[in-house]
Protein backbone atom coordinates (compact mmCIF):
# COMPACT_ATOMS: atom_id res chain seq x y z
CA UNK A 1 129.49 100.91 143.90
CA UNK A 2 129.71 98.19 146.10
CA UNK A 3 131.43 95.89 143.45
CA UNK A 4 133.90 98.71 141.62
CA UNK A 5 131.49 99.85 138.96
CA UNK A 6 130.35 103.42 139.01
CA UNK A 7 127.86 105.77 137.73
CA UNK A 8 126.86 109.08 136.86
CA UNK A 9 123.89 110.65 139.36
CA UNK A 10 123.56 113.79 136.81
CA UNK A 11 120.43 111.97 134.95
CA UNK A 12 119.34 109.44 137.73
CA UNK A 13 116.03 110.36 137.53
CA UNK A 14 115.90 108.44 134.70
CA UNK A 15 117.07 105.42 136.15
CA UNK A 16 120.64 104.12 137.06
CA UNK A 17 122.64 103.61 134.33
CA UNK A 18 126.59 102.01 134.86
CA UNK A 19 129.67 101.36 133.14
CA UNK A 20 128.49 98.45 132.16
CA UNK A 21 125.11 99.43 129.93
CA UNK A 22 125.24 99.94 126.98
CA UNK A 23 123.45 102.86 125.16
CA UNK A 24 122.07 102.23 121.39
CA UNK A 25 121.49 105.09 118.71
CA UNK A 26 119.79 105.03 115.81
CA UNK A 27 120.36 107.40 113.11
CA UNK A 28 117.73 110.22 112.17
CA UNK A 29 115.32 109.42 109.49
CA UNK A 30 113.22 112.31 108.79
CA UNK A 31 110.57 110.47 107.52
CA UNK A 32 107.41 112.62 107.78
CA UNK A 33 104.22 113.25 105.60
CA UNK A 34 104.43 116.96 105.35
CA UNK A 35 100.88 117.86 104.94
CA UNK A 36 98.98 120.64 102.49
CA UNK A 37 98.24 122.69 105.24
CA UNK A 38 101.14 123.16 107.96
CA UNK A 39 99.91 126.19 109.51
CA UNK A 40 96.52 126.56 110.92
CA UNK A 41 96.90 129.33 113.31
CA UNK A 42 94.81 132.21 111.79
CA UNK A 43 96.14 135.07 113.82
CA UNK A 44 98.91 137.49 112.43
CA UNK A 45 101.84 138.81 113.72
CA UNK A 46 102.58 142.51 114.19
CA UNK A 47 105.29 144.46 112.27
CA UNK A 48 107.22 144.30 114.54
CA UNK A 49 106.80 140.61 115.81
CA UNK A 50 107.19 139.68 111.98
CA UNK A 51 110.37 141.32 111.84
CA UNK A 52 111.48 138.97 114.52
CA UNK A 53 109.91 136.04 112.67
CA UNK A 54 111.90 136.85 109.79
CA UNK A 55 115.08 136.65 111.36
CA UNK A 56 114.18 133.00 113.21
CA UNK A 57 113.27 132.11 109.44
CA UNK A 58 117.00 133.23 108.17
CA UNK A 59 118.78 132.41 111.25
CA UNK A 60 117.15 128.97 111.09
CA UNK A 61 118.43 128.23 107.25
CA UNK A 62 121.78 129.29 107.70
CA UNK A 63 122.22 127.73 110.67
CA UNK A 64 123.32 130.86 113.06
CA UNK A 65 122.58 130.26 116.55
CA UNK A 66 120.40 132.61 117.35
CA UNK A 67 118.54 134.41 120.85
CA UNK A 68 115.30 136.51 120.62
CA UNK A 69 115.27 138.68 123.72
CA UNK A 70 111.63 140.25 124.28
CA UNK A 71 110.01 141.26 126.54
CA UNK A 72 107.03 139.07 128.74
CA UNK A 73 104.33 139.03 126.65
CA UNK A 74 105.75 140.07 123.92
CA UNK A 75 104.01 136.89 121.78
CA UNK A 76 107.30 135.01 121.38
CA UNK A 77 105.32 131.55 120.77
CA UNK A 78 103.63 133.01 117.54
CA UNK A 79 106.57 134.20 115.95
CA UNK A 80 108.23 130.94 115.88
CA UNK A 81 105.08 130.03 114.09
CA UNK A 82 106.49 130.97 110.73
CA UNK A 83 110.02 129.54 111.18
CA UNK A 84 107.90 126.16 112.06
CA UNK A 85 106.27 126.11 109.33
CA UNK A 86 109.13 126.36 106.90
CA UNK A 87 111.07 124.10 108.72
CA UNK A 88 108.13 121.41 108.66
CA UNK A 89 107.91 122.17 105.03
CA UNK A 90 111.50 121.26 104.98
CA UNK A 91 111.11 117.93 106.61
CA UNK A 92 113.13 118.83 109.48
CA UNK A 93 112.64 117.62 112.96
CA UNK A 94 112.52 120.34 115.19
CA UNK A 95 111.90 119.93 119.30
CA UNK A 96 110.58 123.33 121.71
CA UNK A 97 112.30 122.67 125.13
CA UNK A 98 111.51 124.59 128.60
CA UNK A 99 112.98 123.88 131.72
CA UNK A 100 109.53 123.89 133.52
CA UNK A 101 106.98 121.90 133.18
CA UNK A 102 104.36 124.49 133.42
CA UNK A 103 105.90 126.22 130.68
CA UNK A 104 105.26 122.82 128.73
CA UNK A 105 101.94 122.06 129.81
CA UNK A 106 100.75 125.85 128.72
CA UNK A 107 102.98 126.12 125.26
CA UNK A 108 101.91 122.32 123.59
CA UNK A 109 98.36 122.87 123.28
CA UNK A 110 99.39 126.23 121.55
CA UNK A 111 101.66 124.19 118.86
CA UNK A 112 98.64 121.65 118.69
CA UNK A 113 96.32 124.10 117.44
CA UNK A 114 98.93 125.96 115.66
CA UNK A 115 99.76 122.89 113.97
CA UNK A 116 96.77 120.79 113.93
CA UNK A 117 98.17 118.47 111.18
CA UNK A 118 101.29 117.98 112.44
CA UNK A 119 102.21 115.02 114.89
CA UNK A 120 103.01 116.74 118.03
CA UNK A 121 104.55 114.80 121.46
CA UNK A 122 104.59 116.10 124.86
CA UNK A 123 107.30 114.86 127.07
CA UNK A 124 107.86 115.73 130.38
CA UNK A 125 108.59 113.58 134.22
CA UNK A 126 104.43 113.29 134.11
CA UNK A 127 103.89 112.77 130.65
CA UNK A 128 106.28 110.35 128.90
CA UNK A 129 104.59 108.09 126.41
CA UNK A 130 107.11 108.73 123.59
CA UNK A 131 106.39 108.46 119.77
CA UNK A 132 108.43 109.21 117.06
CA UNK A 133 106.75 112.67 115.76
CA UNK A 134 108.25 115.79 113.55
CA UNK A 135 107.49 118.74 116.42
CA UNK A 136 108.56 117.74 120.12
CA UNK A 137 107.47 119.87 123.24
CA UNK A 138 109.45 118.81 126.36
CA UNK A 139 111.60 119.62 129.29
CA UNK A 140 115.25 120.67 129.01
CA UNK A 141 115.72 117.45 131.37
CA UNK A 142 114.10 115.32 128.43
CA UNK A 143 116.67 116.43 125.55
CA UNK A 144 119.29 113.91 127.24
CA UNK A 145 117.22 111.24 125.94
CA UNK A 146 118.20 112.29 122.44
CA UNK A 147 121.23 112.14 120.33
CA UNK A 148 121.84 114.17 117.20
CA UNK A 149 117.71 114.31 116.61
CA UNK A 150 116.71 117.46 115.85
CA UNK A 151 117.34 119.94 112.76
CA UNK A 152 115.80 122.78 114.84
CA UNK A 153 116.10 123.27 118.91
CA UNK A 154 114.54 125.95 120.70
CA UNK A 155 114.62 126.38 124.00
CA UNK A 156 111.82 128.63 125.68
CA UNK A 157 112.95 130.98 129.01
CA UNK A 158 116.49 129.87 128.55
CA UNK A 159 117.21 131.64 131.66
CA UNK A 160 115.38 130.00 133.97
CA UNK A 161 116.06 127.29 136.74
CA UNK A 162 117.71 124.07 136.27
CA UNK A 163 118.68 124.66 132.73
CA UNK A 164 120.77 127.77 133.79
CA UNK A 165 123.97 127.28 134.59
CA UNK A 166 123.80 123.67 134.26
CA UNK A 167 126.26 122.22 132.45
CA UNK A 168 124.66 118.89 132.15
CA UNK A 169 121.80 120.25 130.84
CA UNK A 170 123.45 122.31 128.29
CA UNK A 171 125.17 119.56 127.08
CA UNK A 172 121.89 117.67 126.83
CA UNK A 173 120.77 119.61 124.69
CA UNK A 174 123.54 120.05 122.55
CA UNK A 175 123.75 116.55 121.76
CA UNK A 176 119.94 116.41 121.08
CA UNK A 177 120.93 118.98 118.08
CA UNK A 178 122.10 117.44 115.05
CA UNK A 179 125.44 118.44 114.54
CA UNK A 180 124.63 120.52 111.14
CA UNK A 181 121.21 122.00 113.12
CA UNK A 182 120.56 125.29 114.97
CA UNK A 183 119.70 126.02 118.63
CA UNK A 184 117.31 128.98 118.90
CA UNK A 185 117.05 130.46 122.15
CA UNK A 186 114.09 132.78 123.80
CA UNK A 187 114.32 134.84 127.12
CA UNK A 188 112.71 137.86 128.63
CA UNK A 189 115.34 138.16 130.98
CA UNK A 190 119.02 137.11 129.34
CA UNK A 191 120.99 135.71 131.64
CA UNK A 192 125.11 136.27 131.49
CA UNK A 193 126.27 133.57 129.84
CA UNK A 194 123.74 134.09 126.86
CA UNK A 195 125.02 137.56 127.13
CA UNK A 196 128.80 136.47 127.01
CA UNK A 197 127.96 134.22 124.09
CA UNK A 198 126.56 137.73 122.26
CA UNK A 199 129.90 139.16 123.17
CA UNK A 200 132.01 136.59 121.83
CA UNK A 201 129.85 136.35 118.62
CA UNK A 202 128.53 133.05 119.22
CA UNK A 203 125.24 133.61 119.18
CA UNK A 204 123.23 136.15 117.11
CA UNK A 205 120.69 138.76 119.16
CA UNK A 206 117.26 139.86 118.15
CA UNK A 207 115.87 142.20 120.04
CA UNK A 208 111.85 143.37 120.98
CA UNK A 209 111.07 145.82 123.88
CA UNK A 210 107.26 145.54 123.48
CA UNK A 211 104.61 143.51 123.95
CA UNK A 212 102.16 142.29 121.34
CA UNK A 213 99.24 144.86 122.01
CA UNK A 214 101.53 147.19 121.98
CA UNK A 215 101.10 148.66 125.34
CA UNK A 216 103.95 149.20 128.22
CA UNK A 217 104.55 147.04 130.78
CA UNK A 218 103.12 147.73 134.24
CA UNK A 219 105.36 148.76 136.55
CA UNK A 220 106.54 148.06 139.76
CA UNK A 221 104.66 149.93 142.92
CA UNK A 222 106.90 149.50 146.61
CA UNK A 223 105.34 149.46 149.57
CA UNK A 224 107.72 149.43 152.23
CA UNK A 225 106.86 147.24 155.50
CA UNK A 226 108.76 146.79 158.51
CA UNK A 227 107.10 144.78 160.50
CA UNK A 228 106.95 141.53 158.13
CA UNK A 229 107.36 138.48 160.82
CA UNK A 230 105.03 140.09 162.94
CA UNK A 231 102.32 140.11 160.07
CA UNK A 232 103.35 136.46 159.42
CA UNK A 233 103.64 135.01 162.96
CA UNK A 234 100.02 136.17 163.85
CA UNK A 235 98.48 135.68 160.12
CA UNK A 236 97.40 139.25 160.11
CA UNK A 237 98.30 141.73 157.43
CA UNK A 238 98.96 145.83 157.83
CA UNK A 239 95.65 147.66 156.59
CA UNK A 240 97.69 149.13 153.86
CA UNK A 241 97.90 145.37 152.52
CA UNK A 242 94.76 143.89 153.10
CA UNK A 243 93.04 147.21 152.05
CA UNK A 244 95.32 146.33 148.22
CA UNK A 245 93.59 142.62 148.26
CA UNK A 246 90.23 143.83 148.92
CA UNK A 247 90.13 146.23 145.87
CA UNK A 248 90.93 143.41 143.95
CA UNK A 249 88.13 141.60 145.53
CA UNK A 250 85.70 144.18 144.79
CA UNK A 251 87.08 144.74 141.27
CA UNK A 252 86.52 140.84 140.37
CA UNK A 253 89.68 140.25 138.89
CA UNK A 254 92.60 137.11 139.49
CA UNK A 255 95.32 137.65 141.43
CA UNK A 256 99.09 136.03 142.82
CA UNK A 257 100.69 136.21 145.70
CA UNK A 258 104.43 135.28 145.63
CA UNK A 259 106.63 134.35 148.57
CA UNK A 260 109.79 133.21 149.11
CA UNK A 261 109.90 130.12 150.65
CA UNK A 262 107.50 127.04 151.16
CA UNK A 263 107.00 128.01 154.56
CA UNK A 264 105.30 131.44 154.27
CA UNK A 265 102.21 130.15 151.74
CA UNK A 266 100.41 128.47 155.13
CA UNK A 267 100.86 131.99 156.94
CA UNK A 268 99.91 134.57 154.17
CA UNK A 269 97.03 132.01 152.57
CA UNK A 270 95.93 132.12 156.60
CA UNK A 271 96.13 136.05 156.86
CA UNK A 272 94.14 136.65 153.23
CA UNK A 273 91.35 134.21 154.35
CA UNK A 274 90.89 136.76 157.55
CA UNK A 275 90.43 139.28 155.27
CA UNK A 276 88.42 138.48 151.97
CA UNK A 277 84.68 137.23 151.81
CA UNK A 278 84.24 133.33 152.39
CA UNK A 279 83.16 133.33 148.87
CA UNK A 280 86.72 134.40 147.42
CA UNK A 281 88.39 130.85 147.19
CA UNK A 282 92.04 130.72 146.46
CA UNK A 283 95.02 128.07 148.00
CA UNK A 284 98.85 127.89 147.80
CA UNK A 285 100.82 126.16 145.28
CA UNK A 286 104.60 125.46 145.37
CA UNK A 287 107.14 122.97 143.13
CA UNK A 288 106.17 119.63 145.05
CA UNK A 289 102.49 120.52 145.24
CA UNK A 290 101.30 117.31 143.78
CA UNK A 291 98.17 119.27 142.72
CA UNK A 292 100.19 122.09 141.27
CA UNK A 293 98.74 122.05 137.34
CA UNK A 294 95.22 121.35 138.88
CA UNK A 295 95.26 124.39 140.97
CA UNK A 296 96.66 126.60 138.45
CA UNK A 297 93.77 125.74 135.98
CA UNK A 298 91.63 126.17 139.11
CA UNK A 299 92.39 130.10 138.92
CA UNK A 300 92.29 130.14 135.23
CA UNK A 301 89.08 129.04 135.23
CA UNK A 302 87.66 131.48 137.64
CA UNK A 303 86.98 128.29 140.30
CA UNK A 304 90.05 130.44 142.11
CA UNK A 305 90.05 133.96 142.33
CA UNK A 306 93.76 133.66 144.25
CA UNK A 307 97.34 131.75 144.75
CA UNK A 308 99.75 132.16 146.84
CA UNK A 309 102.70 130.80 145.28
CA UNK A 310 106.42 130.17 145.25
CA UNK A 311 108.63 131.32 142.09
CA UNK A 312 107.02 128.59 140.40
CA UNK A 313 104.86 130.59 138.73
CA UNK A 314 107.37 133.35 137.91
CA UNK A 315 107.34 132.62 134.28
CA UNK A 316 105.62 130.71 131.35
CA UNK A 317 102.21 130.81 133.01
CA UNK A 318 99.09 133.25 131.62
CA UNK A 319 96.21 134.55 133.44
CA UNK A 320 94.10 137.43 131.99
CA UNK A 321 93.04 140.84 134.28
CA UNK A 322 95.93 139.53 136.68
CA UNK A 323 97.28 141.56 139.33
CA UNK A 324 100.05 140.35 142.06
CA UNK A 325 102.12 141.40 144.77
CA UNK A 326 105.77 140.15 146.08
CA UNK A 327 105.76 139.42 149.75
CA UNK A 328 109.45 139.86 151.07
CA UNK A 329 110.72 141.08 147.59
CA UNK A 330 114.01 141.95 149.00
CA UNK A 331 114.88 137.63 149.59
CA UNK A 332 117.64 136.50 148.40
CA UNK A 333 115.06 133.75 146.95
CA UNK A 334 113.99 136.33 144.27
CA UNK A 335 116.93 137.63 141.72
CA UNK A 336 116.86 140.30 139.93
CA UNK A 337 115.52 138.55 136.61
CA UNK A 338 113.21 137.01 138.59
CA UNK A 339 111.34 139.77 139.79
CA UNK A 340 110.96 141.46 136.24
CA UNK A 341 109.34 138.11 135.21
CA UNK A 342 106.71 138.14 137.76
CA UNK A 343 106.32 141.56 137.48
CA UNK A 344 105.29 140.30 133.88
CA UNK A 345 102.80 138.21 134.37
CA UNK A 346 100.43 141.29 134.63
CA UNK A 347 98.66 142.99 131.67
CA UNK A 348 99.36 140.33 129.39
CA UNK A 349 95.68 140.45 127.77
CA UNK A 350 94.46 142.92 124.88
CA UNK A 351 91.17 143.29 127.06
CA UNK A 352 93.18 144.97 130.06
CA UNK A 353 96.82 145.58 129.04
CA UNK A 354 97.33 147.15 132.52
CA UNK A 355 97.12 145.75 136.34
CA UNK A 356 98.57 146.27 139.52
CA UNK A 357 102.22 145.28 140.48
CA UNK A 358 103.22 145.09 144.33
CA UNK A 359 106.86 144.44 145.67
CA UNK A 360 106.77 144.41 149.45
CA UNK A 361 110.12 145.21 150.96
CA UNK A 362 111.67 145.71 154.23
CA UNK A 363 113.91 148.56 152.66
CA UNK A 364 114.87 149.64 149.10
CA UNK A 365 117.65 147.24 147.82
CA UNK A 366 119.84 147.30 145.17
CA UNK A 367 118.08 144.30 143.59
CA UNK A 368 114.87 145.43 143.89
CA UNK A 369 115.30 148.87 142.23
CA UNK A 370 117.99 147.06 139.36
CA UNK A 371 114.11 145.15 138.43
CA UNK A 372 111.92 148.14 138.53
CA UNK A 373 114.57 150.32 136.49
CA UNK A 374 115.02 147.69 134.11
CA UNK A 375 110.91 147.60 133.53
CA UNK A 376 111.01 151.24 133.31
CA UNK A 377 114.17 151.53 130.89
CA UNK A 378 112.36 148.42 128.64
CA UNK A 379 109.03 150.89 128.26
CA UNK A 380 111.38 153.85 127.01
CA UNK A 381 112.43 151.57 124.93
CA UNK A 382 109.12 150.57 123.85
CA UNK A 383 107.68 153.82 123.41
CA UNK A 384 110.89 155.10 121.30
CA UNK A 385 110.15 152.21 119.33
CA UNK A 386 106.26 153.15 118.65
CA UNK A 387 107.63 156.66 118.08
CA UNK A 388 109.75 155.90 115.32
CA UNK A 389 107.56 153.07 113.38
């Protein structure tokens, strides 16, 4: 600065803070009514989900650090449930993180009615009206508000963009965590540094290769095109396309589009108006979209019967009957990791466990067949599993 002071631009979203504030803490009271009832979900876990729940429970009192890799849709919300409860019984203050604010938006109502008499605070950059409450939902970006607060951490799709690889971040959040608490971690998709921490025996693995209805995952159908920026330049998809969107049309049910960059969703929302019934409403939706969370309840509750979206909607987001296709999968834009959790968003629902999964590429990539063999080599898994229960 101007006059020889200096500050750090890592958390200026929160405002500017210099050499010469000064930052207050106050220690941790734990000073909660624990009520009769803690947990007022109904639902119960599977066998194998409560096997998983068990070892959050253990992990959580001994205070391992500890990562549940499972697959999407594998119900990794409700088998925190009974870890939460024990540690509310406990009086401990616990906070579920996300990097994405979607993620939060769709996971606090969850822990609300999971825990309907337990104070519960949202914080995220569009909801910050803090209280002082036992079970926190918020952004990774929040934790660095926090100093030695919580007795339990999790941190949902640990993974994902900005948390990974992002040192401030992870820092953040391991001065949110008291220094005698635990940092539970939960991923479809580990990335390597979770997986180095395995290695090096820093961090304890659990392991589920199925989802909670027990079926497979859907997996991935290619459809090669060559002709993409033609398509996109005159707004008009191959018949082989538009013939895919159509019997989703006809067969009534939800479905995604995903590009890879903000400037495609104008072109391929364009090209799918030409082709479906002025009655089939749908839009685009991307990370600035100022009427992002609007839109997305839009198509959950049937006032959409389409998006076409950027990776924002990759993970952490729900729809039932869904079916999607990748435009472009071969981008650089779209990792590895991040095509096995789009490819997840489908068949999430007991009602129809199955659904159609499209990656449009120019040519068969390395990338692109790393995602559908590890969808493929997760369902082995899964059935071996079924097999031998």
């Amino acid at each position: 600065m101007p006059n020889g002071d200096y500050y750090c631009r890592n958390c200026i979203q929160f405002g500017r803070l210099t050499n010469r504030n000064k930052l207050y803490r106050i220690k941790e009271p734990n000073q909660f009514d624990i009520p009769a009832e803690i947990l007022t979900w109904k639902g119960t876990l599977s066998p194998f989900q409560a096997q998983c729940a068990q070892q959050l429970i253990e992990k959580a009192a001994h205070r391992q650090n500890h990562l549940v890799w499972a697959v999407t849709g594998a119900g990794k919300t409700e088998m925190l449930f009974p870890m939460l409860t024990e540690s509310i019984r406990q009086g401990k203050r616990i906070a579920l993180a996300s990097p994405r604010i979607d993620v939060c938006n769709e996971l606090f109502p969850r822990i609300q009615a999971a825990f309907a008499n337990v104070d519960c605070l949202l914080l995220h950059g569009q909801a910050n009206q803090y209280f002082y409450s036992q079970l926190t939902v918020c952004t990774t970006h929040q934790l660095m508000k926090f100093y030695h607060a919580f007795d339990v951490l999790v941190i949902d799709e640990v993974d994902s963009f900005p948390y990974v690889n992002n040192l401030s971040l992870a820092a953040g959040a391991k001065n949110a965590c008291k220094e005698n608490g635990v940092m539970l971690y939960l991923t479809a998709t580990p990335d390597e540094n979770s997986m180095k921490m395995i290695r090096k025996r820093q961090l304890t693995l659990d392991y589920l290769p199925l989802r909670f209805h027990q079926h497979q995952l859907p997996e991935v159908k290619f459809m090669v095109e060559r002709q993409m920026e033609r398509q996109v330049e005159h707004q008009k998809l191959s018949s082989k396309l538009w013939k895919i969107i159509l019997k989703w049309v006809a067969q009534q049910t939800p479905f995604l589009i995903f590009v890879p960059r903000v400037k495609l969703l104008a072109p391929l929302y364009e090209a799918i108006q030409k082709v479906v019934p002025s009655t089939v409403t749908g839009d685009t939706v991307h990370a600035n979209d100022p009427q992002r969370l609007e839109k997305v309840q839009r198509l959950r509750d049937g006032e959409y019967r389409y998006l076409v979206t950027t990776t924002i909607l990759e993970r952490g987001v729900t729809f039932k009957n869904l079916d999607l296709m990748v435009w472009d999968a071969n981008d650089s834009n779209f990792s590895r990791s991040s095509l096995v959790q789009i490819a997840g968003r489908v068949g999430r629902s007991r009602e129809r466990p199955t659904g159609d999964v499209y990656f449009v590429i120019r040519y068969y990539s390395l990338k692109v067949q790393q995602a559908a063999r590890q969808i493929k080599s997760l369902n082995r898994k899964a059935a071996k599993l079924l097999h031998e229960s």
